[in-house]
PDB file of N, CA and C in Angstrom:
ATOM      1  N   UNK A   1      33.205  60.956 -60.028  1.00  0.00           N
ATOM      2  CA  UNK A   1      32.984  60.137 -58.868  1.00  0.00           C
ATOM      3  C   UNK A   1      34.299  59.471 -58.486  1.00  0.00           C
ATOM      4  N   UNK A   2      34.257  59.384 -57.323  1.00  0.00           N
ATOM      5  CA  UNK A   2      35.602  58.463 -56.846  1.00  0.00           C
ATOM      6  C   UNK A   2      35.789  56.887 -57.090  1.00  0.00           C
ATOM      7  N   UNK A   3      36.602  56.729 -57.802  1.00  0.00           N
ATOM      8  CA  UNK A   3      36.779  55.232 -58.112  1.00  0.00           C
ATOM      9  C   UNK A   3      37.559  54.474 -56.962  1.00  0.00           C
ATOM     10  N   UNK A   4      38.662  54.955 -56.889  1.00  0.00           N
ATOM     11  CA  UNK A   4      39.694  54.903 -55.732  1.00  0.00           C
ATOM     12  C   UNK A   4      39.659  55.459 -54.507  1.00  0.00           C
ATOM     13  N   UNK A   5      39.080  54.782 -53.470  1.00  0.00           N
ATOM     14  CA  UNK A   5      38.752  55.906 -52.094  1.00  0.00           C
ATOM     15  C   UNK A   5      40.398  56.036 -51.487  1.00  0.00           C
ATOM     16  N   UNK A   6      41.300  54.826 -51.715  1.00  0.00           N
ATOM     17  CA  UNK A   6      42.629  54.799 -50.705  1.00  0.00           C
ATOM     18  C   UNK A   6      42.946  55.704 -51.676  1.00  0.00           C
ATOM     19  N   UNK A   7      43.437  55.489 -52.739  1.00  0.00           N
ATOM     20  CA  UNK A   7      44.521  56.925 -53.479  1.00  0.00           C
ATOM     21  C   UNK A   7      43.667  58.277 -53.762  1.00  0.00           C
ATOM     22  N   UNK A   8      42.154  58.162 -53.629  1.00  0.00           N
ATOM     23  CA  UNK A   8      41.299  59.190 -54.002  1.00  0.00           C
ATOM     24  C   UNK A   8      41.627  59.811 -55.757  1.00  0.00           C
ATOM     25  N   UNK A   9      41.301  58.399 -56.614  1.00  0.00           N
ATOM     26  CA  UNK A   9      41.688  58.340 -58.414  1.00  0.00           C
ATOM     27  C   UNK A   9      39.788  58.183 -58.405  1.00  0.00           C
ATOM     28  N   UNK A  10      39.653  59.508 -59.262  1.00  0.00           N
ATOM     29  CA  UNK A  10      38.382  59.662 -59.519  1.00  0.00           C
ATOM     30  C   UNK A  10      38.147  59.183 -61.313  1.00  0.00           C
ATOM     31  N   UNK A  11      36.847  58.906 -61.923  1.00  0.00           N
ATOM     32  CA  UNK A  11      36.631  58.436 -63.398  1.00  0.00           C
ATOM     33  C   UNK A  11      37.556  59.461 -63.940  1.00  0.00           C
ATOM     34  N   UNK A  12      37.378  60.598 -63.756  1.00  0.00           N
ATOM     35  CA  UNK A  12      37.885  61.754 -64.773  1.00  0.00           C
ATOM     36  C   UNK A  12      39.529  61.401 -64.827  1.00  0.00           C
ATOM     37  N   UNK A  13      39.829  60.591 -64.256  1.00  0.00           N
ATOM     38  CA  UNK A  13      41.627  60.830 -63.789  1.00  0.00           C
ATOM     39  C   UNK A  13      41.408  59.043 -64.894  1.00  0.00           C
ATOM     40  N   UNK A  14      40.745  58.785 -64.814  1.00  0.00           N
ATOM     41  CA  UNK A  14      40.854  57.442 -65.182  1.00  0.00           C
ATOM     42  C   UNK A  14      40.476  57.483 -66.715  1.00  0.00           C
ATOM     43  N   UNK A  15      39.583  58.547 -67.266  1.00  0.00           N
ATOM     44  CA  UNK A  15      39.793  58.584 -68.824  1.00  0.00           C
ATOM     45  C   UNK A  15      40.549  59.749 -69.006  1.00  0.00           C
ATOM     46  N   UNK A  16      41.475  60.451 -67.931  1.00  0.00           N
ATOM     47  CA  UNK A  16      42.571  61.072 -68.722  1.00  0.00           C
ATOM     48  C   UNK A  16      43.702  60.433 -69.342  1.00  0.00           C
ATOM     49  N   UNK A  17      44.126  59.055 -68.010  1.00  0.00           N
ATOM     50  CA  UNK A  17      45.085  58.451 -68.641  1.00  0.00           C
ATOM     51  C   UNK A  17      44.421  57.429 -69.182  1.00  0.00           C
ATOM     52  N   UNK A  18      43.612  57.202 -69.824  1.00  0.00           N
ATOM     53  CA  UNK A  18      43.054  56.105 -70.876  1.00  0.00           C
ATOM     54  C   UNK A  18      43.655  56.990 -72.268  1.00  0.00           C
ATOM     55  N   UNK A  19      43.111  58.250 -71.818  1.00  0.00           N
ATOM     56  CA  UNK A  19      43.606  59.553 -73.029  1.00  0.00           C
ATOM     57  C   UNK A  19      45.272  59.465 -73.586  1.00  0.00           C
ATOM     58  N   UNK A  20      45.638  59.554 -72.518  1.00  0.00           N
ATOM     59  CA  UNK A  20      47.040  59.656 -72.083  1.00  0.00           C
ATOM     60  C   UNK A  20      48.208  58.218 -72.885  1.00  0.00           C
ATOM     61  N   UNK A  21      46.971  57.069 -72.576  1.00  0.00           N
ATOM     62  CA  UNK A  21      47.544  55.797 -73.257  1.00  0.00           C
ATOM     63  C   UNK A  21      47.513  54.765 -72.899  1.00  0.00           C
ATOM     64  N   UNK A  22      46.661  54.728 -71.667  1.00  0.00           N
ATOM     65  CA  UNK A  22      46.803  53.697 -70.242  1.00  0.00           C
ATOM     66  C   UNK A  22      45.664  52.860 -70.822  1.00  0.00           C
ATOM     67  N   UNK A  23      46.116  51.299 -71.367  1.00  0.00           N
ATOM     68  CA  UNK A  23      45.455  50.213 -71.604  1.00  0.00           C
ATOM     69  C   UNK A  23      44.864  49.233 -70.785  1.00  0.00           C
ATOM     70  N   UNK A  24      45.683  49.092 -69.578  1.00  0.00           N
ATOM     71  CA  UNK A  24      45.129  47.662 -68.644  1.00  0.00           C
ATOM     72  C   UNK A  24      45.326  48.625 -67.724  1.00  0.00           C
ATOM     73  N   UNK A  25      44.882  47.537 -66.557  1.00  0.00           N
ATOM     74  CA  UNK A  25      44.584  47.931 -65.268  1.00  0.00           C
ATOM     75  C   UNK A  25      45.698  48.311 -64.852  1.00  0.00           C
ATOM     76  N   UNK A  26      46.981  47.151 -65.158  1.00  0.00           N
ATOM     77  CA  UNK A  26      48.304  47.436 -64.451  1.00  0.00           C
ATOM     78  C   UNK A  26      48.725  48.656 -64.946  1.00  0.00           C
ATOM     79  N   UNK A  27      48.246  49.487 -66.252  1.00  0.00           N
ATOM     80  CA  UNK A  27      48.773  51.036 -66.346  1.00  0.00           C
ATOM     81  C   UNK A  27      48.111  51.933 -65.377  1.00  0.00           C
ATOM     82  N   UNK A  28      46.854  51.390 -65.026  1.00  0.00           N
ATOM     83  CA  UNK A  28      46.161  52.659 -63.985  1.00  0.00           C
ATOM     84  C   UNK A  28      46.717  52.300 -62.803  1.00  0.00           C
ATOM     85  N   UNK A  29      46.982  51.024 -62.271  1.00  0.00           N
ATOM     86  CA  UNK A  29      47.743  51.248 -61.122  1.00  0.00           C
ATOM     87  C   UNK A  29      49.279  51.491 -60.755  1.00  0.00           C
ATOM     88  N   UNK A  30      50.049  51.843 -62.504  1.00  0.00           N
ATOM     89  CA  UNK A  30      51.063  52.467 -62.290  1.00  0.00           C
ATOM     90  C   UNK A  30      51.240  53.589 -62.315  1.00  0.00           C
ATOM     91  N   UNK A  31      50.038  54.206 -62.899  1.00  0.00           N
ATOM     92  CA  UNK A  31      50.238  55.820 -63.090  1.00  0.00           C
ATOM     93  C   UNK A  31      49.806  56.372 -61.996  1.00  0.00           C
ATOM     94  N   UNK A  32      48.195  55.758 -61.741  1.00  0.00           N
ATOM     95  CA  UNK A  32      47.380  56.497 -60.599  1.00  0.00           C
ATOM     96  C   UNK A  32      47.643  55.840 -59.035  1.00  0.00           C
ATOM     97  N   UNK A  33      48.146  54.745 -59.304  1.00  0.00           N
ATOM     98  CA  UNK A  33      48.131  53.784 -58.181  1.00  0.00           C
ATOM     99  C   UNK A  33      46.465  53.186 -57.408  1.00  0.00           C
ATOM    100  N   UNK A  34      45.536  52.683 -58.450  1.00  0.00           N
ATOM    101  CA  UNK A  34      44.466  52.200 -58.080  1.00  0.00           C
ATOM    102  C   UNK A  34      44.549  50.721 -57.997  1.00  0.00           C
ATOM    103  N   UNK A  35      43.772  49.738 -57.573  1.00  0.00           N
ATOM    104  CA  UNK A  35      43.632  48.860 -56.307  1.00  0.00           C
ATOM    105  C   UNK A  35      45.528  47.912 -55.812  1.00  0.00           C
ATOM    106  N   UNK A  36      46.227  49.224 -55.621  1.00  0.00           N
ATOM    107  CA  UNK A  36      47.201  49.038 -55.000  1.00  0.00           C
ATOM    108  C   UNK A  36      47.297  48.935 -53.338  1.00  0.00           C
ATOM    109  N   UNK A  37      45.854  49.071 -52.724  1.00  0.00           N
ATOM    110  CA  UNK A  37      46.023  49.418 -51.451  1.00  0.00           C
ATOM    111  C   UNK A  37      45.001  47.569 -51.500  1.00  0.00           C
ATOM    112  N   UNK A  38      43.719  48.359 -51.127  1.00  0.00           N
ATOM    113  CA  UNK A  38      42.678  47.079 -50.758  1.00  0.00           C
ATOM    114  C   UNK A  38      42.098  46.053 -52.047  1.00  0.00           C
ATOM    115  N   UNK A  39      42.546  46.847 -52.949  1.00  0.00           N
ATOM    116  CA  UNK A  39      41.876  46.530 -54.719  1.00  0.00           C
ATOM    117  C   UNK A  39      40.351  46.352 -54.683  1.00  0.00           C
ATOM    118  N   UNK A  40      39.654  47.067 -54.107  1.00  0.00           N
ATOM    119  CA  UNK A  40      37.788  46.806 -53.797  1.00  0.00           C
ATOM    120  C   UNK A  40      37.450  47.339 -55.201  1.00  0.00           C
ATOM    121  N   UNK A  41      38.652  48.796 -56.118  1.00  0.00           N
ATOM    122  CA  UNK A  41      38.289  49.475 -56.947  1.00  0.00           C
ATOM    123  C   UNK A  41      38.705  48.472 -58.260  1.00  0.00           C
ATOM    124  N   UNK A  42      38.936  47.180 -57.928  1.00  0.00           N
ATOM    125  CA  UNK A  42      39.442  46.938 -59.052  1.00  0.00           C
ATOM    126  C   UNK A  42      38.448  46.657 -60.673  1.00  0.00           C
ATOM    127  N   UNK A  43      37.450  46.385 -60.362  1.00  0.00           N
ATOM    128  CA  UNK A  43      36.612  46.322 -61.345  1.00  0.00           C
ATOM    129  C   UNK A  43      35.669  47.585 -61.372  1.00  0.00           C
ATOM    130  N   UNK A  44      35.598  48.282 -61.035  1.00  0.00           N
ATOM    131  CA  UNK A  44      35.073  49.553 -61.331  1.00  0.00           C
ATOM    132  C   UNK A  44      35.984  50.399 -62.246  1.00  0.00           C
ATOM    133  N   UNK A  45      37.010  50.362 -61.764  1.00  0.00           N
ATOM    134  CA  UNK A  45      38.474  50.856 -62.206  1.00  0.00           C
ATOM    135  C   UNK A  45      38.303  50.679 -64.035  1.00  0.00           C
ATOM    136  N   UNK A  46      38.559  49.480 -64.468  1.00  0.00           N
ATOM    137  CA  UNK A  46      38.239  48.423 -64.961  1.00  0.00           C
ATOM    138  C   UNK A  46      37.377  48.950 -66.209  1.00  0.00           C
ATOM    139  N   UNK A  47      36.288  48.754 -65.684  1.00  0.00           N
ATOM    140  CA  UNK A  47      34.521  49.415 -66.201  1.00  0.00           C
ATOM    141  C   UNK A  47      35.206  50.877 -66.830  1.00  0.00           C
ATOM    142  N   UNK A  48      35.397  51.567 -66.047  1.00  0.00           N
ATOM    143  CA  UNK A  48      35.863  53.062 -66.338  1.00  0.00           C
ATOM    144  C   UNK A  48      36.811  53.354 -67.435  1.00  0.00           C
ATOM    145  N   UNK A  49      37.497  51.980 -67.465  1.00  0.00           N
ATOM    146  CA  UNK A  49      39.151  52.530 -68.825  1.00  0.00           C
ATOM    147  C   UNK A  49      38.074  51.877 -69.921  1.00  0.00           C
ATOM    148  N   UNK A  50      37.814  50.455 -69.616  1.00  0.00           N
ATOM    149  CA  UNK A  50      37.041  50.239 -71.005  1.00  0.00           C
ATOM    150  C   UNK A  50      35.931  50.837 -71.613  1.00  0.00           C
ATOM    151  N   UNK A  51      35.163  52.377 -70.441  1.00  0.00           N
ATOM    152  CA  UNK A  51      34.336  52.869 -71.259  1.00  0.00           C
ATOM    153  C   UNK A  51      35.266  53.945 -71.694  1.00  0.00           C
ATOM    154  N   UNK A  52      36.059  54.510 -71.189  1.00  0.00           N
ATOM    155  CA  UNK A  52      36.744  55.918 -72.101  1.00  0.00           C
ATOM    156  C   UNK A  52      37.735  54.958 -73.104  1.00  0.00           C
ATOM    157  N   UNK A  53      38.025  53.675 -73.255  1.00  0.00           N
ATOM    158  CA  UNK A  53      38.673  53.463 -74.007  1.00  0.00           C
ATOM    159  C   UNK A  53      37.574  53.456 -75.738  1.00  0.00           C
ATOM    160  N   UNK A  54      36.484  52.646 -75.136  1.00  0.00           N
ATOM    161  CA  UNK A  54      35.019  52.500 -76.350  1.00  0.00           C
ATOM    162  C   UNK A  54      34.526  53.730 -76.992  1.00  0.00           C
ATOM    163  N   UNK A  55      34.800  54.700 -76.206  1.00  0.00           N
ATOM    164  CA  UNK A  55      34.613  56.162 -76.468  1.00  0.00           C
ATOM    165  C   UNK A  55      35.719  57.012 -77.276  1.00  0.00           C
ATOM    166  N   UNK A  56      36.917  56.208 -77.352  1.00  0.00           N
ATOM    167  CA  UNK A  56      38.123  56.499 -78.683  1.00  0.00           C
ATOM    168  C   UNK A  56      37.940  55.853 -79.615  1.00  0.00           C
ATOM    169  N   UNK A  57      37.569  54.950 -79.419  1.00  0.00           N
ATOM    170  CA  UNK A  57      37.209  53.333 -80.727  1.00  0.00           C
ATOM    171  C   UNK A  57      38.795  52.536 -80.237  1.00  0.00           C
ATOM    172  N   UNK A  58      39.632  52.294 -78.911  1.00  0.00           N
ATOM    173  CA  UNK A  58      40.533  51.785 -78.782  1.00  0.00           C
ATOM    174  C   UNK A  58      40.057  50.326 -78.080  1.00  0.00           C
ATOM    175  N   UNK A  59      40.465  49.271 -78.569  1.00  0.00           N
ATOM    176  CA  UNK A  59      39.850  47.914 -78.044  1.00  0.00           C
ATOM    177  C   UNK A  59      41.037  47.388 -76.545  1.00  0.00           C
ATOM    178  N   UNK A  60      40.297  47.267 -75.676  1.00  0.00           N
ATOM    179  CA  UNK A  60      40.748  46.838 -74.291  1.00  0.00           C
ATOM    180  C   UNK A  60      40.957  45.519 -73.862  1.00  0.00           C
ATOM    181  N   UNK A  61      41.797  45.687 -73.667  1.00  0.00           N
ATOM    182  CA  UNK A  61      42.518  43.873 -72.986  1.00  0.00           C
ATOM    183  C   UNK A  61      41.471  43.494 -71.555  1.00  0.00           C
ATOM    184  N   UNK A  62      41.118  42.322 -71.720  1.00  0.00           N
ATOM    185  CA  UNK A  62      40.338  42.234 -70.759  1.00  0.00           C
ATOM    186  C   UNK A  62      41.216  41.672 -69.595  1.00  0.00           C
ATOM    187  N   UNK A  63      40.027  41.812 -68.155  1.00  0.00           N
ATOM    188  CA  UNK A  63      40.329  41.807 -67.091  1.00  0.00           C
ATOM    189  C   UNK A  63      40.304  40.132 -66.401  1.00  0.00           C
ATOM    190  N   UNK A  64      41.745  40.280 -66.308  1.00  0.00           N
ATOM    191  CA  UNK A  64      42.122  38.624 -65.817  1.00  0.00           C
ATOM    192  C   UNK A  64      41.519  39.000 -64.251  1.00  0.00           C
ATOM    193  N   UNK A  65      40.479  37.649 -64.079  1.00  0.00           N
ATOM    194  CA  UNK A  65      40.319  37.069 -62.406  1.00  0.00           C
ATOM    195  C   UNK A  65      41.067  36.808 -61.542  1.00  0.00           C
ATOM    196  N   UNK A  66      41.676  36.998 -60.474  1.00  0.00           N
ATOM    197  CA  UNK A  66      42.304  36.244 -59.841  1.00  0.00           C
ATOM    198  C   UNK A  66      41.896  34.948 -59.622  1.00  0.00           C
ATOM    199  N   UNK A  67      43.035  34.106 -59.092  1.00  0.00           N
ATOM    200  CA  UNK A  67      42.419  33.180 -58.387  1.00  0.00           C
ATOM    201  C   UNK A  67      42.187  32.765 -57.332  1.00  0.00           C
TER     202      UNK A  67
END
């Protein structure tokens, strides 16, 4: 499914680079470039690394709020 509609970064792209090594958000939006445009994907995004990360047994930095 599409996580990212502006860069079009789908889940599968999002537990490759979880695979790959990508810990926080700021790695998916350096590799894939996700909520670099509108950030609507940002917690879906999010949802997606920390489940392919739970699915290695790798523990995930959680997701700071803006303010």
């Amino acid at each position: 499914m599409y996580v990212c509609v502006c860069k079009a970064v789908t889940d599968t792209q999002i537990r490759e680079a979880a695979q790959g090594g990508a810990r926080t958000l700021k790695d998916l939006r350096r590799d894939l470039g996700v909520t670099r445009d509108c950030g609507r994907c940002a917690s879906c995004a999010h949802e997606c690394l920390r489940e392919a990360q739970g699915q290695m047994g790798k523990p995930v930095k959680a997701l700071r709020k803006a303010a």
